[in-house]
Protein backbone atom coordinates (compact mmCIF):
# COMPACT_ATOMS: atom_id res chain seq x y z
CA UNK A 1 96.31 130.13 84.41
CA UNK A 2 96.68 133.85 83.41
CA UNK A 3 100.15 134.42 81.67
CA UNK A 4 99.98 137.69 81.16
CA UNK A 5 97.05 140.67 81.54
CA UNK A 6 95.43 142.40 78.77
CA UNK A 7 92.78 143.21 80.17
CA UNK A 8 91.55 147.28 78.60
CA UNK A 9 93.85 146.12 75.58
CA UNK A 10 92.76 146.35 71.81
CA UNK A 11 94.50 144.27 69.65
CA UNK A 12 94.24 144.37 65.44
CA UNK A 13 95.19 140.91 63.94
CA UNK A 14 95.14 140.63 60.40
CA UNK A 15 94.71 137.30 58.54
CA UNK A 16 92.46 135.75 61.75
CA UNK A 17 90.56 133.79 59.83
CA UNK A 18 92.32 130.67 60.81
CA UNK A 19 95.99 128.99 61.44
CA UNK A 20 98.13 131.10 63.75
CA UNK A 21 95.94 134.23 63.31
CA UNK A 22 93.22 133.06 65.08
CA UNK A 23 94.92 130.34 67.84
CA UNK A 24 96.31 134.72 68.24
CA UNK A 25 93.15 135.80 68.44
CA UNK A 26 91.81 133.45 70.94
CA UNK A 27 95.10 133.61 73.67
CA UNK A 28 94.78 137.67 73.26
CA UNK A 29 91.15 137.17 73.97
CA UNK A 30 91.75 134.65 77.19
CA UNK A 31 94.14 137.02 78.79
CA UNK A 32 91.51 139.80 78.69
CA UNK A 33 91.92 141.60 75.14
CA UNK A 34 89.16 142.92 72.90
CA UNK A 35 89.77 142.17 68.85
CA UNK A 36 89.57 143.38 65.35
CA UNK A 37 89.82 140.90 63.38
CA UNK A 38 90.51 140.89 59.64
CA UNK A 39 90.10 138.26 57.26
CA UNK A 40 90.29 137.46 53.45
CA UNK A 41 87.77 134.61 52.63
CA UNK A 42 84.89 133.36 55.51
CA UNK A 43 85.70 130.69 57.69
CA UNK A 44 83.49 128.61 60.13
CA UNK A 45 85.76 128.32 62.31
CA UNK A 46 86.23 132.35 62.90
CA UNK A 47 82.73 132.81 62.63
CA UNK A 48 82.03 130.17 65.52
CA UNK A 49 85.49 131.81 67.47
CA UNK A 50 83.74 135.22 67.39
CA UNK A 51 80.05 134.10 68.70
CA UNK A 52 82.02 132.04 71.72
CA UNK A 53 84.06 135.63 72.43
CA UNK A 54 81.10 137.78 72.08
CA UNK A 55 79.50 135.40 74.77
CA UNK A 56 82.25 135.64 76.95
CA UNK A 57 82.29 139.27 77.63
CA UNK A 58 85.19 140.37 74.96
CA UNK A 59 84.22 142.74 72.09
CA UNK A 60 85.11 141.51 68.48
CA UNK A 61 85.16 143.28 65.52
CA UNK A 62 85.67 142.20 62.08
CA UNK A 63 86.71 143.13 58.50
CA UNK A 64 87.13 141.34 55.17
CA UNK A 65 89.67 143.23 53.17
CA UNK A 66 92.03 141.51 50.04
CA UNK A 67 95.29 142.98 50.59
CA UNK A 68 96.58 141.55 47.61
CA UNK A 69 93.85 143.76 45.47
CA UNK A 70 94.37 146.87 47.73
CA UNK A 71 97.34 147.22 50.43
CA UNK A 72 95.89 150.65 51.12
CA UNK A 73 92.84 148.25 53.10
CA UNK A 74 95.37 147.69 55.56
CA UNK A 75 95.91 150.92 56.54
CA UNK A 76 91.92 150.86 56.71
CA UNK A 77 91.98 148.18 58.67
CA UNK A 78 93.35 150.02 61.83
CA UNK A 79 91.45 153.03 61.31
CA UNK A 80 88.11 150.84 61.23
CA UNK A 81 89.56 149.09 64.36
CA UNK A 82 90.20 153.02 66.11
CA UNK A 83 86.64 154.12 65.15
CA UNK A 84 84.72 151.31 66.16
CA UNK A 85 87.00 150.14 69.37
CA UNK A 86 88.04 153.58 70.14
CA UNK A 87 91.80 153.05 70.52
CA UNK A 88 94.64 149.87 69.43
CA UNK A 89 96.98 148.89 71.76
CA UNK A 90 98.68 145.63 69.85
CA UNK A 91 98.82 145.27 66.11
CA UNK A 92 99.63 142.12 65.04
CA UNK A 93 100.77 141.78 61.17
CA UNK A 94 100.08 138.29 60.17
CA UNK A 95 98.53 138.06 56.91
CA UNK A 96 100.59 136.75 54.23
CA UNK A 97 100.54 135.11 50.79
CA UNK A 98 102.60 131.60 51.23
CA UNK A 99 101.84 128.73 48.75
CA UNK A 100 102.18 129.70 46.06
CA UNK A 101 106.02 128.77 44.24
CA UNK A 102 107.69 129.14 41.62
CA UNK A 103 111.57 128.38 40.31
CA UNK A 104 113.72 131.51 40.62
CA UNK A 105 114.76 131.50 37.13
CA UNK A 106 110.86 131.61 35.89
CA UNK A 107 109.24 133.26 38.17
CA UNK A 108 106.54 135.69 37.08
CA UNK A 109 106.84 138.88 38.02
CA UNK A 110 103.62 139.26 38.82
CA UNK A 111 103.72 136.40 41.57
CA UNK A 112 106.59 138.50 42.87
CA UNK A 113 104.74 141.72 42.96
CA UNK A 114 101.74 140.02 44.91
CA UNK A 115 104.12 138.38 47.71
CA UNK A 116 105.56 142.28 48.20
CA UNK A 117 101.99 143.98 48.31
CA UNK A 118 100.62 141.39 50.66
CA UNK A 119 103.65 140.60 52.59
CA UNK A 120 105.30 143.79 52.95
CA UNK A 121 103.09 146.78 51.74
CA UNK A 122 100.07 145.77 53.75
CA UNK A 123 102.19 145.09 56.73
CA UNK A 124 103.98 148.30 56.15
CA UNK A 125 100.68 150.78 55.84
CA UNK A 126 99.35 148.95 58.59
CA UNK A 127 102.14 149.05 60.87
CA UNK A 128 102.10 153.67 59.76
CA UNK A 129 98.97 153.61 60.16
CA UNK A 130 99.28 151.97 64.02
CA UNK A 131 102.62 153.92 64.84
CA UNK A 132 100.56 157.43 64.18
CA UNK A 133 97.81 156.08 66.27
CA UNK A 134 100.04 155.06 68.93
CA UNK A 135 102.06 158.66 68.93
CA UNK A 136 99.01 160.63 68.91
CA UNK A 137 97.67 158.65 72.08
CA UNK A 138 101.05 158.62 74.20
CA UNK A 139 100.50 155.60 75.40
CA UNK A 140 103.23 153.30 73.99
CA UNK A 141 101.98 150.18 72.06
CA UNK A 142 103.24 146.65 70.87
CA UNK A 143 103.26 145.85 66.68
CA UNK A 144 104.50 142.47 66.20
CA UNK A 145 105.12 140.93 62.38
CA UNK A 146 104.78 137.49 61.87
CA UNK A 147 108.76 136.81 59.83
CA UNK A 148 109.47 133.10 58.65
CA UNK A 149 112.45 130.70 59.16
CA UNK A 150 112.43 131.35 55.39
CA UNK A 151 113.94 134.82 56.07
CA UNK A 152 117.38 133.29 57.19
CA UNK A 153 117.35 129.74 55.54
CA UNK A 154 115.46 128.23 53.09
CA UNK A 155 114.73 125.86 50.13
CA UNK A 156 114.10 126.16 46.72
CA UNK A 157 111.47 127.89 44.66
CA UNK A 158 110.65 130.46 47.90
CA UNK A 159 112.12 133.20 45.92
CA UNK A 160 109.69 135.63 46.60
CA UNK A 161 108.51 134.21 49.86
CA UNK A 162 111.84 134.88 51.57
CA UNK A 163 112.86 137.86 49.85
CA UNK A 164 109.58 139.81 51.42
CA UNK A 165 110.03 138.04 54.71
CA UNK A 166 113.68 139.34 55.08
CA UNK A 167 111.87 143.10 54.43
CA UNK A 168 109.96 142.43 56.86
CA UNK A 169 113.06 141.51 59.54
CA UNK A 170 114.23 144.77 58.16
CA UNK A 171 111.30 146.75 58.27
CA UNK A 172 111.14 145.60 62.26
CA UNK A 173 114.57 146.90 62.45
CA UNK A 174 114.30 150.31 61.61
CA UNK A 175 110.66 150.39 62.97
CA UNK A 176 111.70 149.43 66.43
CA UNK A 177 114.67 151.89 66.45
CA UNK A 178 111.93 154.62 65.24
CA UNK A 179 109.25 154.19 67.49
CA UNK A 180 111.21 153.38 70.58
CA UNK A 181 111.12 156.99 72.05
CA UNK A 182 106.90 156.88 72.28
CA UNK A 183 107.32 153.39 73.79
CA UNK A 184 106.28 151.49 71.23
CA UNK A 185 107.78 147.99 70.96
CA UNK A 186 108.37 146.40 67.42
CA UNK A 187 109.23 142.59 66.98
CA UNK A 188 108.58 139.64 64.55
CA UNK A 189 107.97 136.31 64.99
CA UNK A 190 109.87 133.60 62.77
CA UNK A 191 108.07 130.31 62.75
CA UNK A 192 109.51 127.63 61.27
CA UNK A 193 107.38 124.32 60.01
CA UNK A 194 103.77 124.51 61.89
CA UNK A 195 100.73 122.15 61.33
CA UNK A 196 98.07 124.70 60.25
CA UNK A 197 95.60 124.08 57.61
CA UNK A 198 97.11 124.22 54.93
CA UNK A 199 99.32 122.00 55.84
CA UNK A 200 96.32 119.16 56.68
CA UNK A 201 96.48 117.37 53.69
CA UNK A 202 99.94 115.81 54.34
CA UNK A 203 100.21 112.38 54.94
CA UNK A 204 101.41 110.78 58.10
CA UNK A 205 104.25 109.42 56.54
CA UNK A 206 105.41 113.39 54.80
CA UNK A 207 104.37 114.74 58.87
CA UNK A 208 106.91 112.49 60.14
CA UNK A 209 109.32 112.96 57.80
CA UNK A 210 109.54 116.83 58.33
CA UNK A 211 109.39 115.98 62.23
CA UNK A 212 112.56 113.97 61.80
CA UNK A 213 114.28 116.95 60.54
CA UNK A 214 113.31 118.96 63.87
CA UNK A 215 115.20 118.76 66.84
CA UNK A 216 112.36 118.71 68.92
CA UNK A 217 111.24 116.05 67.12
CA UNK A 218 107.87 117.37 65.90
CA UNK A 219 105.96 119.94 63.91
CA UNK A 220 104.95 123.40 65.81
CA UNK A 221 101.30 124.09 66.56
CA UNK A 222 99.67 127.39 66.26
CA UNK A 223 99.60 127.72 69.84
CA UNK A 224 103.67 127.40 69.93
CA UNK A 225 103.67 131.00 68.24
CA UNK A 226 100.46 132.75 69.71
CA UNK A 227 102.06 132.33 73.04
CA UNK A 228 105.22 134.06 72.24
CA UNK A 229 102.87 136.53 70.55
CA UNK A 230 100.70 137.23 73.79
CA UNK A 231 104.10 137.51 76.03
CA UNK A 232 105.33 140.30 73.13
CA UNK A 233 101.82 141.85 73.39
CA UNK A 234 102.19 142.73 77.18
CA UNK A 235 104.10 145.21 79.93
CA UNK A 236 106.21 142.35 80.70
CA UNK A 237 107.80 141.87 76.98
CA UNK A 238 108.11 145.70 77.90
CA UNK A 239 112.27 146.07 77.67
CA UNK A 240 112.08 143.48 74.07
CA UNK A 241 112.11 145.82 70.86
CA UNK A 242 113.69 145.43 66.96
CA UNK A 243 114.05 141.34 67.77
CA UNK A 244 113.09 138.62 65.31
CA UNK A 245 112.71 135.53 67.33
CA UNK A 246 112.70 132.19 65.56
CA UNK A 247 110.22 129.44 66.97
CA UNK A 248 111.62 126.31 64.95
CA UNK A 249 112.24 123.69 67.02
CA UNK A 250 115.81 124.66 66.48
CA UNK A 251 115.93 123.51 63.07
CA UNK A 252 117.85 125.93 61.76
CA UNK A 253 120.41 125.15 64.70
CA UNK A 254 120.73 121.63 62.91
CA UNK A 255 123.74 120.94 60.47
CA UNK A 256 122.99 119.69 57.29
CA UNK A 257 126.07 118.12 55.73
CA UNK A 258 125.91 118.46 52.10
């Protein structure tokens, strides 16, 4: 069943390679969409996703960029997408550095430094360099950032993780109220715990233990947030601007007595 039409759309995702990015890549594609993709290391599974798209009438186009090395790639990124698609419609900002922790009252500023370039630079040149593609064209357009639960609540030793996720909240804010007058829509998504890959290696037992904490009474799946992401990508998310809508489970709904 169609939810939406994209069909004429261009849509820029970075970090496609796998996990949400490319379940993103694949709705945008299904309801009629044609993709630049960006990536930091090869994966199978995008390399197999983009032969199955090619043979099913979309275009695909892809780049391998480290943001973390060079932010300015980002900007790049859409202006490779513009000259070899010939316009972007949807930008969706979902590359991000996540893993990797440290305590607050050690942490290296270095570690820091790389969750702001990747996390908030990068999405910030790349979201400019979108917005003054957009404006020149007249045609409106739809940037959505991928935010975190981690933004509004979190736990310990995401120091830098949450600080550059709550820039990017803010950076939707002022965005959105920006870009409204060309019709450009700005929003980020918020996901809370999702079973991606790097999250595979859990046991059963650790799965269920983090599903007990949820409401809903499990972890979120990729497709949980492309979904939201495809409805924000189209005319009908058309009225929707400078939101950040959580997709938790409503876990952070849930009291936690101390």
């Amino acid at each position: 069943m169609t939810m939406v039409d994209l069909t004429g759309k261009v849509a820029v995702i970075s970090g496609a390679g796998s996990g949400l990015g490319l379940s993103t890549a694949m709705r945008l594609a299904e309801q009629g969409a044609d993709l630049f993709l960006h990536y930091r290391t090869p994966r199978p599974q995008m390399d197999e996703a983009v032969v199955t798209l090619r043979q099913s009438g979309r275009r695909v186009e892809v780049m391998a960029a480290d943001f973390a090395t060079d932010p300015g790639l980002a900007a790049q990124m859409v202006q490779t997408a513009i000259a070899r698609l010939g316009k972007v419609d949807i930008l969706v900002n979902n590359a991000a550095v996540v893993l990797k922790r440290e305590a607050l009252e050690h942490y290296p500023r270095e570690l820091f430094e790389e969750y702001m370039t990747v996390n908030v630079t990068a999405v910030f040149l790349a979201l400019q360099a979108a917005a003054r593609h957009m404006i020149e064209r007249g045609a409106g357009g739809r940037i959505i950032n991928l935010s975190s639960i981690h933004s509004r609540v979190t736990t310990e030793d995401f120091s830098g993780y949450a600080a550059a996720k709550g820039a990017v909240n803010a950076l939707t804010y002022a965005a959105a109220v920006r870009l409204g007058k060309h019709g450009i829509t700005v929003n980020a998504v918020a996901p809370g715990a999702i079973q991606v890959e790097r999250s595979t290696p859990l046991t059963e037992a650790k799965r269920a233990l983090w599903a007990e904490k949820i409401p809903l009474g499990r972890l979120g799946v990729p497709d949980d947030i492309a979904s939201l992401i495809t409805f924000l990508a189209s005319d009908e998310a058309g009225y929707i601007s400078g939101e950040v809508i959580v997709v938790d489970g409503a876990v952070t709904r849930r009291f936690a007595p101390v």
